[in-house]
C-alpha atoms as a PDB file:
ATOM      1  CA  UNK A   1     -32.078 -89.583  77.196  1.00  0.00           C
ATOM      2  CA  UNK A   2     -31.776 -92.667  79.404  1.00  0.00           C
ATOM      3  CA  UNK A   3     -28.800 -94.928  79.817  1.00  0.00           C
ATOM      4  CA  UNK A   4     -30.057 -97.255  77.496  1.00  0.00           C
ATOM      5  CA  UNK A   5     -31.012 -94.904  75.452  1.00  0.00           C
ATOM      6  CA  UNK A   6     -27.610 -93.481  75.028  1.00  0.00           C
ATOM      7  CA  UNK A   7     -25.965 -96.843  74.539  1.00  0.00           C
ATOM      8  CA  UNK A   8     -28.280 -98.043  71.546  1.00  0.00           C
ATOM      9  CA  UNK A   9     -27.436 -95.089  70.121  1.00  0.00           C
ATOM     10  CA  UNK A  10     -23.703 -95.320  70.729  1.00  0.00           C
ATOM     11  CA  UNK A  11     -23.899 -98.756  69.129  1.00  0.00           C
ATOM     12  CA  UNK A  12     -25.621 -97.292  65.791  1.00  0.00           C
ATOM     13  CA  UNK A  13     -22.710 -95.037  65.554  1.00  0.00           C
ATOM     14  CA  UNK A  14     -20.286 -97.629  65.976  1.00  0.00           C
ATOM     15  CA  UNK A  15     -21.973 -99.922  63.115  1.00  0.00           C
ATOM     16  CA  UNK A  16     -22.259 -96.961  60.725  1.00  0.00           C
ATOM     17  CA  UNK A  17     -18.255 -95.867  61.351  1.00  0.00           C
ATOM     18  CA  UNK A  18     -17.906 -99.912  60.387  1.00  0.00           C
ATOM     19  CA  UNK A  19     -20.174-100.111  57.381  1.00  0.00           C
ATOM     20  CA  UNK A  20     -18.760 -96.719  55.281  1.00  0.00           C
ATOM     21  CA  UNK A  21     -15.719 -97.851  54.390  1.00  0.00           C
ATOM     22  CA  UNK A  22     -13.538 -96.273  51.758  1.00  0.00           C
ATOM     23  CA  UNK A  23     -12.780 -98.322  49.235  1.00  0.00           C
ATOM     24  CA  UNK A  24      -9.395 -97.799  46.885  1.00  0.00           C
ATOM     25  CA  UNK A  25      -9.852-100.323  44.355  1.00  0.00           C
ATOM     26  CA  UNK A  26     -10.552 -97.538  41.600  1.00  0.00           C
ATOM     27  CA  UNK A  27      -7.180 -96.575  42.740  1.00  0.00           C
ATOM     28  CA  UNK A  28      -5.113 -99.336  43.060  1.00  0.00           C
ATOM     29  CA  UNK A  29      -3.085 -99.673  39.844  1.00  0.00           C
ATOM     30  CA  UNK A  30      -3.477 -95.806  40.441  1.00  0.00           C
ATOM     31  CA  UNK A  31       0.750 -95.657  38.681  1.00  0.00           C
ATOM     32  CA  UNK A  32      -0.632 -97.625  35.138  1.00  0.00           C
ATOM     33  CA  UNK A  33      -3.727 -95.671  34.907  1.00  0.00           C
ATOM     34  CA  UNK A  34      -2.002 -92.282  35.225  1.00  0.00           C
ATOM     35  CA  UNK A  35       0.725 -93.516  33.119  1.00  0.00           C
ATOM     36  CA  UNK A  36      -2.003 -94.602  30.361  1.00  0.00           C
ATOM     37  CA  UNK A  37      -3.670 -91.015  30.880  1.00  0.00           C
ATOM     38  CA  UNK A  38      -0.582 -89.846  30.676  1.00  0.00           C
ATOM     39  CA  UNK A  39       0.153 -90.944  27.483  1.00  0.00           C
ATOM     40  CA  UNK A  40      -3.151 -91.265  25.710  1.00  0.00           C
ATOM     41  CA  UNK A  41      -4.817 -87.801  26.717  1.00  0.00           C
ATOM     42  CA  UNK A  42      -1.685 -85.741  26.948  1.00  0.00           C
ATOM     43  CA  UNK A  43      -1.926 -85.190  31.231  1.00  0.00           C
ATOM     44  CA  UNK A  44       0.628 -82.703  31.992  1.00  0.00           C
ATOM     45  CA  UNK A  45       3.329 -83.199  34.929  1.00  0.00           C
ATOM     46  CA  UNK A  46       1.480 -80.786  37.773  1.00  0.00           C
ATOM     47  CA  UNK A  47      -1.818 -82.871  36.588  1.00  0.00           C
ATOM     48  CA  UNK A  48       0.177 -86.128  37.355  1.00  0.00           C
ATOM     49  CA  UNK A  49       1.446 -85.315  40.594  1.00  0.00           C
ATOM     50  CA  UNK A  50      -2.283 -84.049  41.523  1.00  0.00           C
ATOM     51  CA  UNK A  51      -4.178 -87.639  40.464  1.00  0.00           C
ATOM     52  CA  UNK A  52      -0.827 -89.460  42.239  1.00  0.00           C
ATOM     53  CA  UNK A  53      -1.777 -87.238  45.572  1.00  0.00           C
ATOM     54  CA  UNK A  54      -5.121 -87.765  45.284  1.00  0.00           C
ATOM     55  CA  UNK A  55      -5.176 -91.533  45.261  1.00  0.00           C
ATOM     56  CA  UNK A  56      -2.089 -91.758  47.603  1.00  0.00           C
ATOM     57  CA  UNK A  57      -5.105 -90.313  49.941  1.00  0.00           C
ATOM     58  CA  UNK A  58      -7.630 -92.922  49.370  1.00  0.00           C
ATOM     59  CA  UNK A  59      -5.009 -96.044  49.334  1.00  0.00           C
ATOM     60  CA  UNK A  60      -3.770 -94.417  53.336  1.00  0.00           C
ATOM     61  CA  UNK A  61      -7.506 -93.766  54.372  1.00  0.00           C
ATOM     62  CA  UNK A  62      -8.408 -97.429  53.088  1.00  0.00           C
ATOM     63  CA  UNK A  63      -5.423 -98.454  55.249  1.00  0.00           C
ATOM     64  CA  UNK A  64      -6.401 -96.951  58.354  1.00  0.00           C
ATOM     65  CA  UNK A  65      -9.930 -98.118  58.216  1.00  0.00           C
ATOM     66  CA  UNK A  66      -8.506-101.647  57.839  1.00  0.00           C
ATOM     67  CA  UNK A  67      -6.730-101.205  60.948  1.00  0.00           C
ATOM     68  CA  UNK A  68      -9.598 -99.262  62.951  1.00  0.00           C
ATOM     69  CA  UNK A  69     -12.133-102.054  62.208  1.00  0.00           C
ATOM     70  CA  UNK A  70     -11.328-104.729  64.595  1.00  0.00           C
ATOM     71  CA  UNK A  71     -10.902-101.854  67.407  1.00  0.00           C
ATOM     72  CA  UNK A  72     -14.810-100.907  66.215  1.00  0.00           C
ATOM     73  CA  UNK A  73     -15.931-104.448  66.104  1.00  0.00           C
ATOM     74  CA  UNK A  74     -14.434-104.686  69.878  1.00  0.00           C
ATOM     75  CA  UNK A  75     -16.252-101.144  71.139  1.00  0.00           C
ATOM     76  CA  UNK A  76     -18.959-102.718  69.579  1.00  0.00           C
ATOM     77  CA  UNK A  77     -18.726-106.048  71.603  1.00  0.00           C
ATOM     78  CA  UNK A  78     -18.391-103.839  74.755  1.00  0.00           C
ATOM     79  CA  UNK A  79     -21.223-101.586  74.307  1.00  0.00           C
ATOM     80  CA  UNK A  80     -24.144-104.838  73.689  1.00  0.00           C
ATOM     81  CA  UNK A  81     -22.624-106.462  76.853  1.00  0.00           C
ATOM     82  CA  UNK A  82     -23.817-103.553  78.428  1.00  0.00           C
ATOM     83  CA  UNK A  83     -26.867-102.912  76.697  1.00  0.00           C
ATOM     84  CA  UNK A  84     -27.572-105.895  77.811  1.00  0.00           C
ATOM     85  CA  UNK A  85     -26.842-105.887  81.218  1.00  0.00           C
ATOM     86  CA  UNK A  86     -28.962-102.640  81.399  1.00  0.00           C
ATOM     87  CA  UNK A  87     -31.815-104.615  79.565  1.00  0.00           C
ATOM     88  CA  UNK A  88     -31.494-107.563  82.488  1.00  0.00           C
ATOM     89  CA  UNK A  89     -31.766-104.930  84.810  1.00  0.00           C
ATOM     90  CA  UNK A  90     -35.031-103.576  83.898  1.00  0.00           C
ATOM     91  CA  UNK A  91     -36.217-106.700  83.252  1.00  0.00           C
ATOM     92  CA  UNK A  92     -36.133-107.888  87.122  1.00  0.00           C
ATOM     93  CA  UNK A  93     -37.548-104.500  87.962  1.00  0.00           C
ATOM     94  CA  UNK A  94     -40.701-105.848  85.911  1.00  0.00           C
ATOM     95  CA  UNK A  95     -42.792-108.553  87.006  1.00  0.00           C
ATOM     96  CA  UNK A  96     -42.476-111.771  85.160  1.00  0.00           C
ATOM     97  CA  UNK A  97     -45.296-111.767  82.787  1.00  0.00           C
ATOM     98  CA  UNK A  98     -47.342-114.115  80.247  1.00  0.00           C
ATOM     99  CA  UNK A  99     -48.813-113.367  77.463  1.00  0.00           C
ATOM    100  CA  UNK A 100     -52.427-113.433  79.154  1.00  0.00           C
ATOM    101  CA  UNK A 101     -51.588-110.649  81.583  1.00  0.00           C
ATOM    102  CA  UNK A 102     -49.664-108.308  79.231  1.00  0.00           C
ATOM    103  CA  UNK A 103     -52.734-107.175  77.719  1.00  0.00           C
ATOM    104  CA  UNK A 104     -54.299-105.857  80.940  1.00  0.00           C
ATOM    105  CA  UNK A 105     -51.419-103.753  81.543  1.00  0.00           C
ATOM    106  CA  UNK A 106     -52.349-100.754  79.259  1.00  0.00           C
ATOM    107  CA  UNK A 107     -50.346-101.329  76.337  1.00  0.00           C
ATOM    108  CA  UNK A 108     -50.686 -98.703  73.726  1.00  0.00           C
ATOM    109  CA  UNK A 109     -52.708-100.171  70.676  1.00  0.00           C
ATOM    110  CA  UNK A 110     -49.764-100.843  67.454  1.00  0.00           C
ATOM    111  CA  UNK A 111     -52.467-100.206  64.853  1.00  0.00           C
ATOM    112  CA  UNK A 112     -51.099 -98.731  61.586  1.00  0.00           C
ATOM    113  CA  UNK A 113     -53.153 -99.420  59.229  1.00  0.00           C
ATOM    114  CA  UNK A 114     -50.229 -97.913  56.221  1.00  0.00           C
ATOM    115  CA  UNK A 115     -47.613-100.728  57.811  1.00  0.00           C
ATOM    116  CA  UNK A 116     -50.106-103.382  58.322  1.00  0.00           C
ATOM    117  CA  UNK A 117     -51.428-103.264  55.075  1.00  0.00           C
ATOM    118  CA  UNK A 118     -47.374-103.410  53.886  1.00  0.00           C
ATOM    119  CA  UNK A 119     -47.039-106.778  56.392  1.00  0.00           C
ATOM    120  CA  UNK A 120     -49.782-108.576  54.427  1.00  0.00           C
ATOM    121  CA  UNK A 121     -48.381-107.606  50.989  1.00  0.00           C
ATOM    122  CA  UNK A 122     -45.304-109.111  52.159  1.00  0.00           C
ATOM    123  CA  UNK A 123     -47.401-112.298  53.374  1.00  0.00           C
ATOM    124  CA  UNK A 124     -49.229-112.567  50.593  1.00  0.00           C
ATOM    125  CA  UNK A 125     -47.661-115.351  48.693  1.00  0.00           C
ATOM    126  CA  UNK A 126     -47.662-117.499  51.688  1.00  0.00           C
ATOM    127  CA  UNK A 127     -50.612-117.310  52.907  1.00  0.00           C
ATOM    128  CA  UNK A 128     -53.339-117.129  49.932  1.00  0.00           C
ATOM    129  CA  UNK A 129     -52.521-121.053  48.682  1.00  0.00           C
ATOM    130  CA  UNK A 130     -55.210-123.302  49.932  1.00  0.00           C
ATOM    131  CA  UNK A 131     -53.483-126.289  49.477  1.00  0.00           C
ATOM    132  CA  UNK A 132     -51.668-126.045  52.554  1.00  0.00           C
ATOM    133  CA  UNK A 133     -52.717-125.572  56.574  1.00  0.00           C
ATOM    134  CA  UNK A 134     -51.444-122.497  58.677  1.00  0.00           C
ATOM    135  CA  UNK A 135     -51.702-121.330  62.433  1.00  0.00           C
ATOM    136  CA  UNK A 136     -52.808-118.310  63.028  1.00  0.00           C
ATOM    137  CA  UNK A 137     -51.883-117.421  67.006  1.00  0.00           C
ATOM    138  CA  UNK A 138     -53.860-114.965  69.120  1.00  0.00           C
ATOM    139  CA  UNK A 139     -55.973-112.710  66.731  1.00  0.00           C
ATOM    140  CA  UNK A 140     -57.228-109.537  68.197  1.00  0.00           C
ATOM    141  CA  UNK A 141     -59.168-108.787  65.751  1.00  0.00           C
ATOM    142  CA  UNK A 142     -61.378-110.090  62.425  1.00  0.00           C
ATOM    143  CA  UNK A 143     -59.537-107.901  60.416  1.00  0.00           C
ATOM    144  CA  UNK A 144     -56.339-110.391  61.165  1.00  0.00           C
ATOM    145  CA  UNK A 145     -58.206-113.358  60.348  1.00  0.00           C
ATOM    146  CA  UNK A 146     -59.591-112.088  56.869  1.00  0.00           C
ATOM    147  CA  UNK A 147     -56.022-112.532  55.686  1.00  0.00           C
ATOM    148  CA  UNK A 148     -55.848-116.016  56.681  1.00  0.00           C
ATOM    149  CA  UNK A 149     -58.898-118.077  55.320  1.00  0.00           C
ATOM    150  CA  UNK A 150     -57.507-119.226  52.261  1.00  0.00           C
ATOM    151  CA  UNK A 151     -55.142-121.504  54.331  1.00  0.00           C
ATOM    152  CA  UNK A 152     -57.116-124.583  54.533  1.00  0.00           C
ATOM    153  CA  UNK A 153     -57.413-125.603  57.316  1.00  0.00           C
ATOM    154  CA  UNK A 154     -57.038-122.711  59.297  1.00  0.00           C
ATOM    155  CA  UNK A 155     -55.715-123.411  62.949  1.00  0.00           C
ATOM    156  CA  UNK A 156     -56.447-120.807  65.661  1.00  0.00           C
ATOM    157  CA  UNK A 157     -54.911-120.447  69.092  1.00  0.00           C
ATOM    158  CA  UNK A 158     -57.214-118.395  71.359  1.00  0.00           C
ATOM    159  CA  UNK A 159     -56.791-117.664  75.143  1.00  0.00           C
ATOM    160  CA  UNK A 160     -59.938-118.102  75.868  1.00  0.00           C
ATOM    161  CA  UNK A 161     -62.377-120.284  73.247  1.00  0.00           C
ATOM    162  CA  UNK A 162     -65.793-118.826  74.159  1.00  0.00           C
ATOM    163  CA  UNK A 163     -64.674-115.093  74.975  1.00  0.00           C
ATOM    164  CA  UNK A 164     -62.773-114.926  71.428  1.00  0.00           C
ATOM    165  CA  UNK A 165     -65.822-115.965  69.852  1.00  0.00           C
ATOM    166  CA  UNK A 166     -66.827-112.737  68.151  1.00  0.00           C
ATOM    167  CA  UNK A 167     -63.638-112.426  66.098  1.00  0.00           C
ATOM    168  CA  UNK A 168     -65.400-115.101  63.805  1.00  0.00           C
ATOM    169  CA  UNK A 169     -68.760-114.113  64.122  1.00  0.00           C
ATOM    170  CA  UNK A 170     -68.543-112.264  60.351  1.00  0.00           C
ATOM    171  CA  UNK A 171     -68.150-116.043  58.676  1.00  0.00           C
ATOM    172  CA  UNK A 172     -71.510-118.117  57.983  1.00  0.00           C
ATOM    173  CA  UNK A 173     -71.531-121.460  60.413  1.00  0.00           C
ATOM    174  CA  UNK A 174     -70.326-123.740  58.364  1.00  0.00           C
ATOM    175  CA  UNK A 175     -67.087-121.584  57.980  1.00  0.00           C
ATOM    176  CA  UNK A 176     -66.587-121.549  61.200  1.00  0.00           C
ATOM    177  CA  UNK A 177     -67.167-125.192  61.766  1.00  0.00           C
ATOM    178  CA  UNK A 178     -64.147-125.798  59.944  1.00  0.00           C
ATOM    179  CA  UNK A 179     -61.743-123.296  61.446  1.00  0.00           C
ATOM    180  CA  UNK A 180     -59.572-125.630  63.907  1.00  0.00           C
ATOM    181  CA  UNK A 181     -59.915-123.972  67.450  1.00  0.00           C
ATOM    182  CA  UNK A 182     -57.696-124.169  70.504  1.00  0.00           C
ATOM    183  CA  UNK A 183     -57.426-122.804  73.653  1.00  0.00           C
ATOM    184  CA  UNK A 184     -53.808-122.424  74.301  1.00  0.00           C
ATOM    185  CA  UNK A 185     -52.530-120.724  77.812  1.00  0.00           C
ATOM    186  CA  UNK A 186     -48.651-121.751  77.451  1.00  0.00           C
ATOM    187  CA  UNK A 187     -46.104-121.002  74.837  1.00  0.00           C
ATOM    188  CA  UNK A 188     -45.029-125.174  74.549  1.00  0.00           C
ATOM    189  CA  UNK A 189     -48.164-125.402  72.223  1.00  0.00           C
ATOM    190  CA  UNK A 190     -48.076-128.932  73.277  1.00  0.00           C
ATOM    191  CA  UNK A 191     -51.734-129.600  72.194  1.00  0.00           C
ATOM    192  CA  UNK A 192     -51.086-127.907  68.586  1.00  0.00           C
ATOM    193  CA  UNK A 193     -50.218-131.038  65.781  1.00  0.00           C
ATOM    194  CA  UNK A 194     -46.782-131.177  65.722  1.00  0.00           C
ATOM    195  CA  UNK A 195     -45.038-130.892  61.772  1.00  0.00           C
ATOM    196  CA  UNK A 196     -48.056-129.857  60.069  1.00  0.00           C
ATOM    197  CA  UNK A 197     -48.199-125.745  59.035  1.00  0.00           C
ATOM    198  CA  UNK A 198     -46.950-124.400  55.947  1.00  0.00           C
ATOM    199  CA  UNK A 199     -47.483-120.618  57.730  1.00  0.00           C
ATOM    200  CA  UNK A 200     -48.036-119.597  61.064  1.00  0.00           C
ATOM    201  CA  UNK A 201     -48.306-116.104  62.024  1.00  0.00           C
ATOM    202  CA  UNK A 202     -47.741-114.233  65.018  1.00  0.00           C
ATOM    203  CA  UNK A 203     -49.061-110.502  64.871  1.00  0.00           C
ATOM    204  CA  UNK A 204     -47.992-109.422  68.567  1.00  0.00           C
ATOM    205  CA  UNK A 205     -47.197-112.413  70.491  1.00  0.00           C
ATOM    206  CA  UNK A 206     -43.523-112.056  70.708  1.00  0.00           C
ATOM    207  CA  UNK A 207     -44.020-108.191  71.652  1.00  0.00           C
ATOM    208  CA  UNK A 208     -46.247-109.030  74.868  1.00  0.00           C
ATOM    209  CA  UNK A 209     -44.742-112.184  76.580  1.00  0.00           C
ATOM    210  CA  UNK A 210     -41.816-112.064  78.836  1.00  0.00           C
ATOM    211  CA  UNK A 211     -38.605-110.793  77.112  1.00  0.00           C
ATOM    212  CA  UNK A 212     -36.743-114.450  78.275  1.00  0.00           C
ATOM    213  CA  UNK A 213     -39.525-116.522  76.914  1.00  0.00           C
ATOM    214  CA  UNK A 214     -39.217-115.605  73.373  1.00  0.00           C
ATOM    215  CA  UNK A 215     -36.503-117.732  72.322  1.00  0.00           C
ATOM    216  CA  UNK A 216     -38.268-120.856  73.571  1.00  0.00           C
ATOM    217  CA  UNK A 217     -41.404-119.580  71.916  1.00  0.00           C
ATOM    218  CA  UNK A 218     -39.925-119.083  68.644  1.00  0.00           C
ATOM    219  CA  UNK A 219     -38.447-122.653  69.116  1.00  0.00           C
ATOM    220  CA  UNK A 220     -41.810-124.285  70.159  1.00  0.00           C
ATOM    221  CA  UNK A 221     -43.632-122.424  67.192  1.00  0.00           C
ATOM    222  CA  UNK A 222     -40.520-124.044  64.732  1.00  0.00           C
ATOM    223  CA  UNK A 223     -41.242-127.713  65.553  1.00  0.00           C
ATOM    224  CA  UNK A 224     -44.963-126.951  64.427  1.00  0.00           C
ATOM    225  CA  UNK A 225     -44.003-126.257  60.630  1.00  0.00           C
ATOM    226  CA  UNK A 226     -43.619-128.509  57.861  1.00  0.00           C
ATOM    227  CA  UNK A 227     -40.095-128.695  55.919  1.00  0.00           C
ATOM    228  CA  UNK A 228     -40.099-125.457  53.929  1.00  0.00           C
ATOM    229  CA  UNK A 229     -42.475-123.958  56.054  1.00  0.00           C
ATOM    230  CA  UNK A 230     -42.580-120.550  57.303  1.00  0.00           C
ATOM    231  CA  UNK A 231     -43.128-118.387  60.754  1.00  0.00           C
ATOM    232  CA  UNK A 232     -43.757-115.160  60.290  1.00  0.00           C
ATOM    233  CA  UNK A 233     -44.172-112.717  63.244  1.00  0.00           C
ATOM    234  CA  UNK A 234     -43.806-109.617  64.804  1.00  0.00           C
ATOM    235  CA  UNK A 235     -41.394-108.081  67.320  1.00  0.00           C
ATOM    236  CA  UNK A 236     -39.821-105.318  68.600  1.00  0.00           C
ATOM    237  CA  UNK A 237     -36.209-105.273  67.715  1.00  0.00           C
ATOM    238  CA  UNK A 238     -35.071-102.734  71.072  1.00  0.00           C
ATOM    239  CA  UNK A 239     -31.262-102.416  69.189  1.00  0.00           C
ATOM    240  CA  UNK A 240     -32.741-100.093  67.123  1.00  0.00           C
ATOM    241  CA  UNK A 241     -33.170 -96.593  68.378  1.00  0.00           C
ATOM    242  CA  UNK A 242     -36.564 -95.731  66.955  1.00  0.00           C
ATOM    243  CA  UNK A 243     -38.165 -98.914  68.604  1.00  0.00           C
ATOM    244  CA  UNK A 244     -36.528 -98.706  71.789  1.00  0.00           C
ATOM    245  CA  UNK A 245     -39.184 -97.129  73.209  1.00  0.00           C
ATOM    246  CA  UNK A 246     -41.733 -99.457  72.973  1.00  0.00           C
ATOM    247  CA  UNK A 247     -39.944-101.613  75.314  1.00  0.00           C
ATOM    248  CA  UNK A 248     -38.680 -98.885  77.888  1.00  0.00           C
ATOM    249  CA  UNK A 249     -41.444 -96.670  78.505  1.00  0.00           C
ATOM    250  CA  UNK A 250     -44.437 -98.945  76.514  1.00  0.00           C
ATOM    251  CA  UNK A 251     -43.212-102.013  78.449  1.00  0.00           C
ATOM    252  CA  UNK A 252     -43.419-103.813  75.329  1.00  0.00           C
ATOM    253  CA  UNK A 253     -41.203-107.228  75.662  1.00  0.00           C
ATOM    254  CA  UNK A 254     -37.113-106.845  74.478  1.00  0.00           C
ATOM    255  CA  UNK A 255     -35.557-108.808  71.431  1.00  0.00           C
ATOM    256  CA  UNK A 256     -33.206-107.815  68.811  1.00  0.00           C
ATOM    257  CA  UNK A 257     -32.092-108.501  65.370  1.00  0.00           C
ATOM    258  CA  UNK A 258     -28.429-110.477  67.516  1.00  0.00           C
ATOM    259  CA  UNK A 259     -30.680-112.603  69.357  1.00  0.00           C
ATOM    260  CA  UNK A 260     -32.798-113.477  66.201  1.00  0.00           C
ATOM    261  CA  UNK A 261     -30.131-114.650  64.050  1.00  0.00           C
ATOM    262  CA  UNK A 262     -29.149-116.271  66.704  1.00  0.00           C
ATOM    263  CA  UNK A 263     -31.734-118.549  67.552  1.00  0.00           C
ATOM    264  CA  UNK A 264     -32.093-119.205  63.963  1.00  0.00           C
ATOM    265  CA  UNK A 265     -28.346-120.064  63.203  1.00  0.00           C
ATOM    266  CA  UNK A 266     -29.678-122.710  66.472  1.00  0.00           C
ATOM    267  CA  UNK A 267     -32.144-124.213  64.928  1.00  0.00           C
ATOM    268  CA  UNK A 268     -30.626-124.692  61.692  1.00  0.00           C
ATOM    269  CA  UNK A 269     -33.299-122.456  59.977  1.00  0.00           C
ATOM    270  CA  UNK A 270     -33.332-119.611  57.411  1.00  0.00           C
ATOM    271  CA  UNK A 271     -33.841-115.910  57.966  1.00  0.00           C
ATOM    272  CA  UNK A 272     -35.937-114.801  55.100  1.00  0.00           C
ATOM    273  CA  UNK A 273     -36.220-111.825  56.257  1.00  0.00           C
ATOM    274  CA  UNK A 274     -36.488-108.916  58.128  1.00  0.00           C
ATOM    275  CA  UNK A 275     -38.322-105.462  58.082  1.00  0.00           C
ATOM    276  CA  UNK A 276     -38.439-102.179  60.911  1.00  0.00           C
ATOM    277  CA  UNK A 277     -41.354-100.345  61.102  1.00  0.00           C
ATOM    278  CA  UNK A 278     -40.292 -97.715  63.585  1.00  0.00           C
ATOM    279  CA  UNK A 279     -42.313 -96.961  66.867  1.00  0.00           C
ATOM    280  CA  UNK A 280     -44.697 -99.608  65.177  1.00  0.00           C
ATOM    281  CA  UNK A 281     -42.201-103.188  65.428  1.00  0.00           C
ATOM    282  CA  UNK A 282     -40.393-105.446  62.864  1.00  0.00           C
ATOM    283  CA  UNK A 283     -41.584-107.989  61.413  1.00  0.00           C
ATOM    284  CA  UNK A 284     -39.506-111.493  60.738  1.00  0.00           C
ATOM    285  CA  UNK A 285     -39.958-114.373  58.381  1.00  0.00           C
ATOM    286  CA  UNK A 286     -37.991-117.575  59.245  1.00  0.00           C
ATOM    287  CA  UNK A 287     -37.949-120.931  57.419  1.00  0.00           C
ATOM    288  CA  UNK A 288     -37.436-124.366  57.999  1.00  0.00           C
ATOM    289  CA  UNK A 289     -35.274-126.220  55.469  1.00  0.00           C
ATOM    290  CA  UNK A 290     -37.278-128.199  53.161  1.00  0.00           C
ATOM    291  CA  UNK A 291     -39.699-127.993  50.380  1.00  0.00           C
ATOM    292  CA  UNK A 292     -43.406-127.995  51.317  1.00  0.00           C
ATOM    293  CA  UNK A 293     -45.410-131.202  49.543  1.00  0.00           C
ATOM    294  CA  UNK A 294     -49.122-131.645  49.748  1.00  0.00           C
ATOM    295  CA  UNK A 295     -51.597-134.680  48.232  1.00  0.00           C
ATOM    296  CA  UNK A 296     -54.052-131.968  47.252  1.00  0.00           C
ATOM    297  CA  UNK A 297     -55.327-132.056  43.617  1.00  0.00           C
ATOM    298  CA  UNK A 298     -57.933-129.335  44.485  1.00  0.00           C
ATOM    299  CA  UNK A 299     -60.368-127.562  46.511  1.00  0.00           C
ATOM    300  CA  UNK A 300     -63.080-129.672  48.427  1.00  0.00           C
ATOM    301  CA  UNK A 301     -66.128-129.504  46.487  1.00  0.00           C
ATOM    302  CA  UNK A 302     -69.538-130.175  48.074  1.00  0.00           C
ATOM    303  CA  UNK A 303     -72.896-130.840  46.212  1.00  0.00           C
ATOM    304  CA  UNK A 304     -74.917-127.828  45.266  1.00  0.00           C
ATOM    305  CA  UNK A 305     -79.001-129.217  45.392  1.00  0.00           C
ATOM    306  CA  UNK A 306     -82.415-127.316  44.630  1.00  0.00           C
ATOM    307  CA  UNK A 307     -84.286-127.573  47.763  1.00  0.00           C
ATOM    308  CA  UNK A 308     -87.371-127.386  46.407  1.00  0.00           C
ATOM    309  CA  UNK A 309     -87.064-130.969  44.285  1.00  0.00           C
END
């Protein structure tokens, strides 16, 4: 097991000692309730003394977790500063990277098709209303895209306009001719309209680009949504022990879960939520206060004409 390795896993055991607590409350008018027993069902004296001993226990072992706490939450302080000075370390061993080379570098494919097909269940109610626009960044495949079309318009960043072509070769022309391309090499997405998604979705982006350019990618990507709109994306949260791997030996890009709520307590947003999917990534919804309005009545409707008259 690795160094870092070692102090991830440190740092789970440190947040499990903190979240099982004991709690006393049954206990804590523990001399009226045996009293009532007492009276009303007849305890005898050794039976007393036995109840009184037993939640005597619970009342000192509440006490001493009350005192060990701030000690853990300390240790636990310690160990990320060094997690993360380990992390720092590897990450100047690696050279600095965008999001256009990461994909030559031989990453191991992330295809599950049992979690994917969870992802887009959890998607689902954001991204099937047509009355609203949504970004979808960097497909890598058609099967991505499927998911998507109901958003109307569909925006689509692509690193490269004419060699991403096939991904939408299954939709007829005129499809196509409405899907709202751009060829986007940076993460300031200066060129994408700025206020204007309901949804945008990142499947691997914020795995594959430079661990210290995720932040300012996840703030870019926020001044792109509409009040009450949502960015969704994956990532691979490296504080937990089953995903570590991806970044330390699958040179997949660091974040965590302390760095997410972070950035969002930053930008003034809302964690919706998050979900781990093991050696496959997390996935994380954030909002942007406000409630999405559109002038949409209904679908566009064109004229349907017999071309033989």
């Amino acid at each position: 097991m690795s160094r870092l390795s070692t102090l991830v896993k440190y740092r789970e055991l440190i947040l499990d000692c903190k979240d099982n607590q004991f709690d006393s409350t049954p206990f804590s008018h523990n001399q009226s309730l045996i009293s009532k027993l007492k009276k009303d069902h007849g305890l005898k004296d050794d039976e007393v003394t036995q109840l009184t001993t037993i939640s005597n226990h619970y009342n000192d072992l509440d006490n001493q977790h009350k005192k060990i706490k701030p000690l853990l939450d300390n240790f636990s302080k310690d160990i990320e500063q060094l997690i993360d000075n380990e992390v720092n370390s590897i990450l100047n061993d690696r050279l600095y990277r965008d999001y256009h080379l990461a994909y030559d570098q031989g990453h191991k494919k992330l295809d599950n098709d049992i979690v994917e097909t969870e992802i887009f269940s959890i998607l689902k109610k954001y991204i099937s209303d047509w009355r609203y626009p949504g970004l979808l960044m960097y497909p890598q495949s058609m099967k991505i895209v499927s998911k998507f079309v109901t958003l109307d318009p569909l925006y689509i960043l692509f690193m490269n306009t004419i060699k991403d072509q096939h991904i939408l070769d299954q939709y007829p022309a005129q499809y196509q001719n409405r899907v709202r391309r751009y060829e986007v090499n940076s993460i300031d997405f200066k060129s994408v309209p700025k206020e204007q998604m309901a949804v945008v979705y990142s499947h691997d982006l914020l795995k594959l680009i430079d661990s210290r350019l995720i932040d300012s990618c996840i703030t870019n990507v926020f001044s792109l949504l509409k009040p009450g709109g949502i960015f969704a994306f994956g990532y691979i949260n490296s504080d937990s022990s089953d995903q570590l791997d991806l970044f330390e030996f699958e040179r997949f890009s660091y974040y965590n879960n302390r760095k997410l709520k972070n950035i969002v307590n930053k930008l003034g947003a809302e964690l919706v939520l998050t979900k781990e999917f093991n050696d496959y990534g997390s996935l994380a919804i954030i909002k942007r206060p406000g409630k999405l309005k559109t002038l949409k009545a209904h679908q566009a409707l064109g004229l349907v004409k017999n071309i033989a008259e």
